[in-house]
N, C-alpha and C. Protein backbone atom coordinates (compact mmCIF):
# COMPACT_ATOMS: atom_id res chain seq x y z
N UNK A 1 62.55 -122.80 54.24
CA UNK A 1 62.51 -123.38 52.90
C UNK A 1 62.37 -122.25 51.88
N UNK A 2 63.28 -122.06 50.74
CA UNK A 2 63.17 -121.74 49.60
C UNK A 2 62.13 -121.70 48.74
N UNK A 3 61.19 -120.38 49.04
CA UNK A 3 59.65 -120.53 47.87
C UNK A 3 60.16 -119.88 46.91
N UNK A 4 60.26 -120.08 45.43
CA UNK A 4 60.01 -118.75 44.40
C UNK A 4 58.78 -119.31 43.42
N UNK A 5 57.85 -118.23 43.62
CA UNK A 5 56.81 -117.96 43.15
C UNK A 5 56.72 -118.02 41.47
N UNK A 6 56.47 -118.50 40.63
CA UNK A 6 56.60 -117.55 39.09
C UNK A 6 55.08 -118.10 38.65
N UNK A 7 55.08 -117.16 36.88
CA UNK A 7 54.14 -117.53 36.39
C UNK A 7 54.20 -117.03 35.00
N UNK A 8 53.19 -117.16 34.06
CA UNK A 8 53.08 -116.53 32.44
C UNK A 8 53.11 -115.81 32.47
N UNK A 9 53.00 -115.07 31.09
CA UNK A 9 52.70 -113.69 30.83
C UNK A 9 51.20 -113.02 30.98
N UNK A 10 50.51 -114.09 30.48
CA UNK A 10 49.03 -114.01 31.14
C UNK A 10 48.40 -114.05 32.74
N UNK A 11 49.45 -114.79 33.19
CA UNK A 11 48.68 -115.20 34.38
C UNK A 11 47.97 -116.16 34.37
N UNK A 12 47.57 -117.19 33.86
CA UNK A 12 46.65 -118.41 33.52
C UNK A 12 47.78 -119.18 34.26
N UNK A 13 48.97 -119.47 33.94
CA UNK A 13 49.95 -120.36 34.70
C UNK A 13 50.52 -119.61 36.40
N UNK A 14 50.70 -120.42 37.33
CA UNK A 14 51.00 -120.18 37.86
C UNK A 14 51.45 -121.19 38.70
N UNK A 15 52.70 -120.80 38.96
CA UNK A 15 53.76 -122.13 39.70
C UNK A 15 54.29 -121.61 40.96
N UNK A 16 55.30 -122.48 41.63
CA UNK A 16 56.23 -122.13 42.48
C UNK A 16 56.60 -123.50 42.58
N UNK A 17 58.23 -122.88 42.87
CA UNK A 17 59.47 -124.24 43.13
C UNK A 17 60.12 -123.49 44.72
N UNK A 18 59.37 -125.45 45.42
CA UNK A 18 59.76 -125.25 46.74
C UNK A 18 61.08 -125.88 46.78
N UNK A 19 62.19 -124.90 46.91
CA UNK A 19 63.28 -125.42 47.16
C UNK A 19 64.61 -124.99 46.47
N UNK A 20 65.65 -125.16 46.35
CA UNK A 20 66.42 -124.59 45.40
C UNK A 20 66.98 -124.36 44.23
N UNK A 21 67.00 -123.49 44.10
CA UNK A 21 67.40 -123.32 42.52
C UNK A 21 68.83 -123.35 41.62
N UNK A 22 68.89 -124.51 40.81
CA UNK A 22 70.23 -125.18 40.54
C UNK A 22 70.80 -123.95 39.92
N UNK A 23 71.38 -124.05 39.34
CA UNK A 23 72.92 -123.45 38.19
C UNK A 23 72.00 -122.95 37.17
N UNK A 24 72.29 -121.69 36.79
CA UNK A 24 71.60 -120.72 35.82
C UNK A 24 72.60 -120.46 35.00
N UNK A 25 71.80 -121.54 33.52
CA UNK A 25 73.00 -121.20 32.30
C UNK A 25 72.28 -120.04 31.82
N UNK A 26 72.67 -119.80 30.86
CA UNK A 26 72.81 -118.96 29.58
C UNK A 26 72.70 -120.06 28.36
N UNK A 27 71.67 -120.57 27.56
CA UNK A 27 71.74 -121.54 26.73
C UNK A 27 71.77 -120.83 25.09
N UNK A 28 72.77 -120.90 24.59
CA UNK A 28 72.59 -120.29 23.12
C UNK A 28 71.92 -121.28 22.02
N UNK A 29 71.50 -122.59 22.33
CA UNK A 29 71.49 -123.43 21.07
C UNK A 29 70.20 -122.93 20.09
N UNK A 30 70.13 -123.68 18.81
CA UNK A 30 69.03 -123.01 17.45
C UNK A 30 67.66 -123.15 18.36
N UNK A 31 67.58 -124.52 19.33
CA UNK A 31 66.18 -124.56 19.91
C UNK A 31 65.85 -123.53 20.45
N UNK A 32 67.09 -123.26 21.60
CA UNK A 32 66.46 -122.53 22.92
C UNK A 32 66.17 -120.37 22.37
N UNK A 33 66.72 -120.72 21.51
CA UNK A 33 67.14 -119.18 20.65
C UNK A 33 65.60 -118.95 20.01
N UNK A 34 65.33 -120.10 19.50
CA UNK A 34 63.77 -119.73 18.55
C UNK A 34 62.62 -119.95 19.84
N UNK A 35 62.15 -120.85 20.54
CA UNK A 35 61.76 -120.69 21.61
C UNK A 35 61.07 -119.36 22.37
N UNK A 36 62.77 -119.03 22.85
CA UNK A 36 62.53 -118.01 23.72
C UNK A 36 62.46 -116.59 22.90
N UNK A 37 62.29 -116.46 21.08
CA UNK A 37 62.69 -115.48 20.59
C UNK A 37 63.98 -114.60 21.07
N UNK A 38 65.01 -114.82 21.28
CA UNK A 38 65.63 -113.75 21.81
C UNK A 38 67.59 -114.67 21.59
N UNK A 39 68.30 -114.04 22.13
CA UNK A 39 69.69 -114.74 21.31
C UNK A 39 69.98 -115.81 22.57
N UNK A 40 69.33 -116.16 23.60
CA UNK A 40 69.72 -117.22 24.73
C UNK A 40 68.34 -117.27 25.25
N UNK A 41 68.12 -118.55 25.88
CA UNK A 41 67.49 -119.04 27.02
C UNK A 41 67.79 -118.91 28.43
N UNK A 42 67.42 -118.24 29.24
CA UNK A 42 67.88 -118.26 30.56
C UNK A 42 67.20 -119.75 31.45
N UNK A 43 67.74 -120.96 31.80
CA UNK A 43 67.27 -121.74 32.71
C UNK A 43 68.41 -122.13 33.78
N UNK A 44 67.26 -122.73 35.08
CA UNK A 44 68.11 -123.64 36.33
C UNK A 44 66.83 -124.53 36.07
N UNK A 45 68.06 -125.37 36.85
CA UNK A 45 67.25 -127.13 36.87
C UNK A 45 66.97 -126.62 38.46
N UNK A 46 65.73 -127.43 38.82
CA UNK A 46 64.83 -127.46 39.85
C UNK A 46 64.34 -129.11 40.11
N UNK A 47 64.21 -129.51 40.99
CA UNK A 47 63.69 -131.20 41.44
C UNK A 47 62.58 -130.68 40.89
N UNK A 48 61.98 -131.69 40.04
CA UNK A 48 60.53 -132.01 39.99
C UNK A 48 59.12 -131.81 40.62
N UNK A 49 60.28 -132.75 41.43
CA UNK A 49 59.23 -132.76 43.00
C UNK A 49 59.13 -131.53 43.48
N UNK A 50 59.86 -130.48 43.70
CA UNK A 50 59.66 -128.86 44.06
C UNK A 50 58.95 -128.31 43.71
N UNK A 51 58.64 -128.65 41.72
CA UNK A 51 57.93 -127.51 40.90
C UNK A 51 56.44 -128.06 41.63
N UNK A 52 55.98 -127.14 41.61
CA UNK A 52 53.98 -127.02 41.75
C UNK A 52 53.48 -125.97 41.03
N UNK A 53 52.48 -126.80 40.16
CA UNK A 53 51.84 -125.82 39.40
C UNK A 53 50.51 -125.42 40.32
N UNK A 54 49.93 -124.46 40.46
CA UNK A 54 49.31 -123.87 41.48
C UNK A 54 47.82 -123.57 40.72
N UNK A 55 47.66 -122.76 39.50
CA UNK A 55 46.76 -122.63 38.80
C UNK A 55 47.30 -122.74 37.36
N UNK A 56 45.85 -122.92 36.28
CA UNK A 56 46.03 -123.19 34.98
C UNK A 56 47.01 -124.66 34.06
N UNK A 57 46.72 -125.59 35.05
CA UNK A 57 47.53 -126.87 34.61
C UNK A 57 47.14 -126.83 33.16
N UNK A 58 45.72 -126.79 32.84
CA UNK A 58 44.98 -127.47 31.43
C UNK A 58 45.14 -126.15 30.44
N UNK A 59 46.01 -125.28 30.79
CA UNK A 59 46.70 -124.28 29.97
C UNK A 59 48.18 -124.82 29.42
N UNK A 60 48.71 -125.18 30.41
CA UNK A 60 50.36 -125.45 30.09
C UNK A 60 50.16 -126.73 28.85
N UNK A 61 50.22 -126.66 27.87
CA UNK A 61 50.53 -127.49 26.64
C UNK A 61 52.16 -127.54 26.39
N UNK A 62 52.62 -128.80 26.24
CA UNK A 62 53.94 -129.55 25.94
C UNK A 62 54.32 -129.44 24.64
N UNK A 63 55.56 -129.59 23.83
CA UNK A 63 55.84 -129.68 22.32
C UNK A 63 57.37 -130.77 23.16
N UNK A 64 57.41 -131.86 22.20
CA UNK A 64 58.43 -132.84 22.00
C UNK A 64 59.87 -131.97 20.75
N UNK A 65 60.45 -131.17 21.57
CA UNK A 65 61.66 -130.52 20.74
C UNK A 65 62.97 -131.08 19.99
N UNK A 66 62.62 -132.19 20.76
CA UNK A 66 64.11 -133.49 20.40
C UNK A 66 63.44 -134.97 20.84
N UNK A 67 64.48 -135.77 20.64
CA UNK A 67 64.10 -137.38 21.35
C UNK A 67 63.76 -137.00 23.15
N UNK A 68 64.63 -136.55 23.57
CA UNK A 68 64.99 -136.44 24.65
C UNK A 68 64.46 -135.20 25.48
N UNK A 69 63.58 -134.41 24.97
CA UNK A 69 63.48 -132.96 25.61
C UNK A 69 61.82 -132.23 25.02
N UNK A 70 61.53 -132.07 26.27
CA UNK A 70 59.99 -131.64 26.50
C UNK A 70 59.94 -130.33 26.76
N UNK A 71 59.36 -129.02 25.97
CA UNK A 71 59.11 -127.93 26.34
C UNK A 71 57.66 -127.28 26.92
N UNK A 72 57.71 -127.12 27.77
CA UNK A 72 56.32 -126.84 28.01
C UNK A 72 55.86 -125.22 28.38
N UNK A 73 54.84 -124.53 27.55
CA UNK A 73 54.39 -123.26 27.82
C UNK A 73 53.46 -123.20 27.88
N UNK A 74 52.53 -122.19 27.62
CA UNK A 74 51.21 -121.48 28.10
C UNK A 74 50.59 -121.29 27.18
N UNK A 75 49.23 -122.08 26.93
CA UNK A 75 48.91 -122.50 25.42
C UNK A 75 47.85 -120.90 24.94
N UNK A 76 47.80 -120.55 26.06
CA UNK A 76 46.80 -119.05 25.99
C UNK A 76 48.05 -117.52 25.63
N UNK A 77 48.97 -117.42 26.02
CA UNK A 77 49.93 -116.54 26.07
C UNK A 77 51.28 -117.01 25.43
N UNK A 78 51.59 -117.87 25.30
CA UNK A 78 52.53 -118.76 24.77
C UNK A 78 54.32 -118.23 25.53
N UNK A 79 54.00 -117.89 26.66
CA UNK A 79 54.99 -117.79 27.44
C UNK A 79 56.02 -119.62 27.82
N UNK A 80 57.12 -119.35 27.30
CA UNK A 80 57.80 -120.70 28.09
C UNK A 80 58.02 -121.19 29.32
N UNK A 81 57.90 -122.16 29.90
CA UNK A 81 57.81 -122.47 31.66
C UNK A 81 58.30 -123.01 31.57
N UNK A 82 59.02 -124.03 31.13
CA UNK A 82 59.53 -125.35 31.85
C UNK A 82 60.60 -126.37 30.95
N UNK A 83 61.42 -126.96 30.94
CA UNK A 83 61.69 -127.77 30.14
C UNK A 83 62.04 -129.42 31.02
N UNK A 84 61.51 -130.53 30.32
CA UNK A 84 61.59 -131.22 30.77
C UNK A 84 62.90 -132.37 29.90
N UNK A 85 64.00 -132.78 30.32
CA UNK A 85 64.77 -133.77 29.94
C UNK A 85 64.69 -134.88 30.23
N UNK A 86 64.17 -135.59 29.00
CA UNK A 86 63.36 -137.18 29.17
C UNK A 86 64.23 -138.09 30.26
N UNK A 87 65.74 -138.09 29.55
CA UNK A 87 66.26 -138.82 30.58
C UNK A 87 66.87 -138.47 31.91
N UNK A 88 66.37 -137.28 32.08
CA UNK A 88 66.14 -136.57 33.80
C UNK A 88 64.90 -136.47 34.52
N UNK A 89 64.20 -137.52 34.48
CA UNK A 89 62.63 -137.52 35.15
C UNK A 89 62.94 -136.56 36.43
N UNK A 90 63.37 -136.52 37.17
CA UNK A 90 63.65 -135.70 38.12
C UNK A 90 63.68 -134.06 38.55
N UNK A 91 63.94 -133.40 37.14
CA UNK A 91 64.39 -132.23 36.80
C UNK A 91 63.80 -131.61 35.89
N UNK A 92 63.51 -130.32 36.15
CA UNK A 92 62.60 -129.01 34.96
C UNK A 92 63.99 -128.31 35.20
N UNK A 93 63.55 -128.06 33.88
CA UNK A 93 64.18 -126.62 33.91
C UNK A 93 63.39 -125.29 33.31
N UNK A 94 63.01 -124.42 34.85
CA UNK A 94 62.56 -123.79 34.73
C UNK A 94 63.35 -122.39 33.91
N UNK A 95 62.30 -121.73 33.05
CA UNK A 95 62.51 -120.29 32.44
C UNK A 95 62.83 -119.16 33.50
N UNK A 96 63.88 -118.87 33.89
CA UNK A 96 64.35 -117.49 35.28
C UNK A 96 63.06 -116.92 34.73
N UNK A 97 62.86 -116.06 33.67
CA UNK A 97 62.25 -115.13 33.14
C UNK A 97 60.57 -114.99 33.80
N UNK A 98 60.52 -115.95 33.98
CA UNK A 98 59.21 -116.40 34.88
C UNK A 98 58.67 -116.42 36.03
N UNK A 99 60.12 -116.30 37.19
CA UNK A 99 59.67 -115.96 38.15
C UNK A 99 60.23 -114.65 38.88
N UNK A 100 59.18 -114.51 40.10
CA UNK A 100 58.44 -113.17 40.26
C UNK A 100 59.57 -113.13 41.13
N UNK A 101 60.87 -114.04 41.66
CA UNK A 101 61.11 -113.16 43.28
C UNK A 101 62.56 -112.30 42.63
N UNK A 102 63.53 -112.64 42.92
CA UNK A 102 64.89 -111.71 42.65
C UNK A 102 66.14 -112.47 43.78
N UNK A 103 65.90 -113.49 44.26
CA UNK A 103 66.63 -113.91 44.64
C UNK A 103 67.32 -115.16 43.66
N UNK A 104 66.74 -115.39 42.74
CA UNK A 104 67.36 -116.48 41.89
C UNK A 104 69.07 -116.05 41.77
N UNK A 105 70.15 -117.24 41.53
CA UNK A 105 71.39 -117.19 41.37
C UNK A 105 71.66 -116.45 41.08
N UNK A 106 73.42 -116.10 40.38
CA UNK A 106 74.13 -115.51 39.69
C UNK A 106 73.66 -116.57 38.41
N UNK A 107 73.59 -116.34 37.17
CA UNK A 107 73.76 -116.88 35.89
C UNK A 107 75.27 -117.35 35.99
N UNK A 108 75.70 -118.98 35.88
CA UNK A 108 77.03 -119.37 36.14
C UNK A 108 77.67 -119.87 34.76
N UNK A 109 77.13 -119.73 33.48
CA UNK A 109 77.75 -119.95 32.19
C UNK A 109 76.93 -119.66 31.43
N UNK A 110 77.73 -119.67 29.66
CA UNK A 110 76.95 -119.71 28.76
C UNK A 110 77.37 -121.26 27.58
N UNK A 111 76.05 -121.64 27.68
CA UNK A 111 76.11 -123.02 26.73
C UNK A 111 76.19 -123.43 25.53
N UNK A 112 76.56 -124.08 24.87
CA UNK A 112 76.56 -123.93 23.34
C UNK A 112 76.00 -122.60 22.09
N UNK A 113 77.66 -122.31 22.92
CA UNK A 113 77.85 -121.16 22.60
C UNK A 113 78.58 -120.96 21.04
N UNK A 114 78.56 -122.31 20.26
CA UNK A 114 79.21 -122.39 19.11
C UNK A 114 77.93 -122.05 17.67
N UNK A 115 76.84 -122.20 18.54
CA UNK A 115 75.12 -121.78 17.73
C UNK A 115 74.64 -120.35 17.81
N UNK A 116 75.70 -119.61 18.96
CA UNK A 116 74.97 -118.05 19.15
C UNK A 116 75.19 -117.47 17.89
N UNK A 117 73.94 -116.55 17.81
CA UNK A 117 73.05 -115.77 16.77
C UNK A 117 74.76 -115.08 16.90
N UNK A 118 74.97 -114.60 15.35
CA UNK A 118 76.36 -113.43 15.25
C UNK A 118 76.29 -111.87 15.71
N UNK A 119 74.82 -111.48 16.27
CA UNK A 119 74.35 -110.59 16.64
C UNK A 119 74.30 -110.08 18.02
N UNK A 120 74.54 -111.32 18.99
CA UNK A 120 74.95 -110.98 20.34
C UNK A 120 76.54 -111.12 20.66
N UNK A 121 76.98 -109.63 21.32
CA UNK A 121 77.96 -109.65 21.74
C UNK A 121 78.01 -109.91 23.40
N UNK A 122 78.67 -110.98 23.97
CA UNK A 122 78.88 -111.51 25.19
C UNK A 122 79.81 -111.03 25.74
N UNK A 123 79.57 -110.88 27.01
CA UNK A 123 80.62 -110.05 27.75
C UNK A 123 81.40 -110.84 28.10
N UNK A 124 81.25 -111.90 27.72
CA UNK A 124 82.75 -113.25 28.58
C UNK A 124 82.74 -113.29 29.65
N UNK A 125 82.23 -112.97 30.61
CA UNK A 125 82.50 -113.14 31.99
C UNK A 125 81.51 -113.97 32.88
N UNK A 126 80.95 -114.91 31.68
CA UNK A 126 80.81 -116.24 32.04
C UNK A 126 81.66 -117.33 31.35
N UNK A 127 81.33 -118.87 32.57
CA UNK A 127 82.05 -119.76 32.07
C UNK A 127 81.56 -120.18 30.44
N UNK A 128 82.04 -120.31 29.43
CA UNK A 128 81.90 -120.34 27.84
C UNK A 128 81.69 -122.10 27.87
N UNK A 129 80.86 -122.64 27.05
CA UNK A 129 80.96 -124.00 26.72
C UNK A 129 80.44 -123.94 25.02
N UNK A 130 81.18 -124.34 23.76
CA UNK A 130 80.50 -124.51 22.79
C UNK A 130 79.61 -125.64 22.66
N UNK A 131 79.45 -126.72 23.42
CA UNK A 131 78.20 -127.29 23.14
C UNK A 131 78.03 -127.25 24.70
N UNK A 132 77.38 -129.25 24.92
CA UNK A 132 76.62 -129.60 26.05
C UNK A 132 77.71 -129.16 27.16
N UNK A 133 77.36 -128.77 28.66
CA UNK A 133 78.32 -128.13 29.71
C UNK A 133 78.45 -129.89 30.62
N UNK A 134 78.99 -129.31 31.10
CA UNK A 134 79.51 -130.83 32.47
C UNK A 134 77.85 -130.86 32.79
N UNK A 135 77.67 -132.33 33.28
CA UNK A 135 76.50 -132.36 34.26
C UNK A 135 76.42 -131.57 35.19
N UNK A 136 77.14 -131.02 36.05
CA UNK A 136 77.04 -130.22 36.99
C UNK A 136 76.35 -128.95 36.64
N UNK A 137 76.16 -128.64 35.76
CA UNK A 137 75.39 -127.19 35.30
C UNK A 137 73.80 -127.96 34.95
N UNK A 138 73.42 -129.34 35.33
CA UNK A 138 72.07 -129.62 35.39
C UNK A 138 71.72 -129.95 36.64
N UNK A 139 72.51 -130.26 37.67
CA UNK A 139 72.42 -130.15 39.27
C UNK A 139 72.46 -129.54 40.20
N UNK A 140 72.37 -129.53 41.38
CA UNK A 140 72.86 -128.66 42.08
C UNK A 140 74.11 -128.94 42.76
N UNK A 141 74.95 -129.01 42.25
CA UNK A 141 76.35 -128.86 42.58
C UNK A 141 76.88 -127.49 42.26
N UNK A 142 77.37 -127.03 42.67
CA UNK A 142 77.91 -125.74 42.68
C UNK A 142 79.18 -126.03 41.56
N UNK A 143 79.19 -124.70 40.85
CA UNK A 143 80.44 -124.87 39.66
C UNK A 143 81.93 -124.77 40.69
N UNK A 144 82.54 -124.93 39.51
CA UNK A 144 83.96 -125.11 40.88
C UNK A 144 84.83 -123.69 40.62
């Protein structure tokens, strides 16, 4: 079985997702850009049921970002962990940036890519989507 370990910047959080790790976008949108400070979000969707938070639960504090979408970070370090999509009870999407191993995917696109900051230049040699991507980049289905 598939362990990867992650955690904050502090260390107060600490997780691991037993099991595999879906499709690693590249997310450019205004949310995921201010968020993560930086010109993209790196996430994969993970089962639910996989993620375990291990230490510092009563650290991880939630913010409601949309109707539909739950961000959750580290209320001591304010590192991002997780995102939750209301109408995907099933699925986080965890922050790559967070965990400790090096076996995580290839990064398989970049997502609404019609919001990137004019300041990052992309190498193209991911799949491009200007907004939302196929469902398949929230599953684990392999891109085609």
């Amino acid at each position: 079985m598939e362990v990867h370990p992650g955690s904050c910047l502090c260390g107060s959080v600490r997780f691991e997702v037993r099991g595999p790790i879906g499709p690693v976008v590249y997310c450019h949108c205004s949310m995921c850009r201010r968020a993560s400070g930086s010109a993209f979000a790196v996430n994969a969707s993970v089962q639910a049921s996989d993620f375990r938070v291990l230490a510092g639960e009563d650290a991880i504090s939630e913010y409601r970002s949309s109707p539909d979408y739950v961000r959750a970070f580290c209320s001591r370090c304010g590192s991002p962990i997780y995102g939750r999509p209301l109408s995907f009870p099933s699925l986080r999407r965890v922050r790559l940036g967070t965990l400790e191993g090096g076996r995580e995917p290839t990064p398989c696109a970049a997502v609404w890519t019609r919001s990137a900051t004019p300041w990052y230049r992309d190498s193209g040699a991911l799949e491009q989507f200007e907004e939302e991507p196929p469902a398949r980049y929230y599953g684990f289905e392999p891109p085609p």
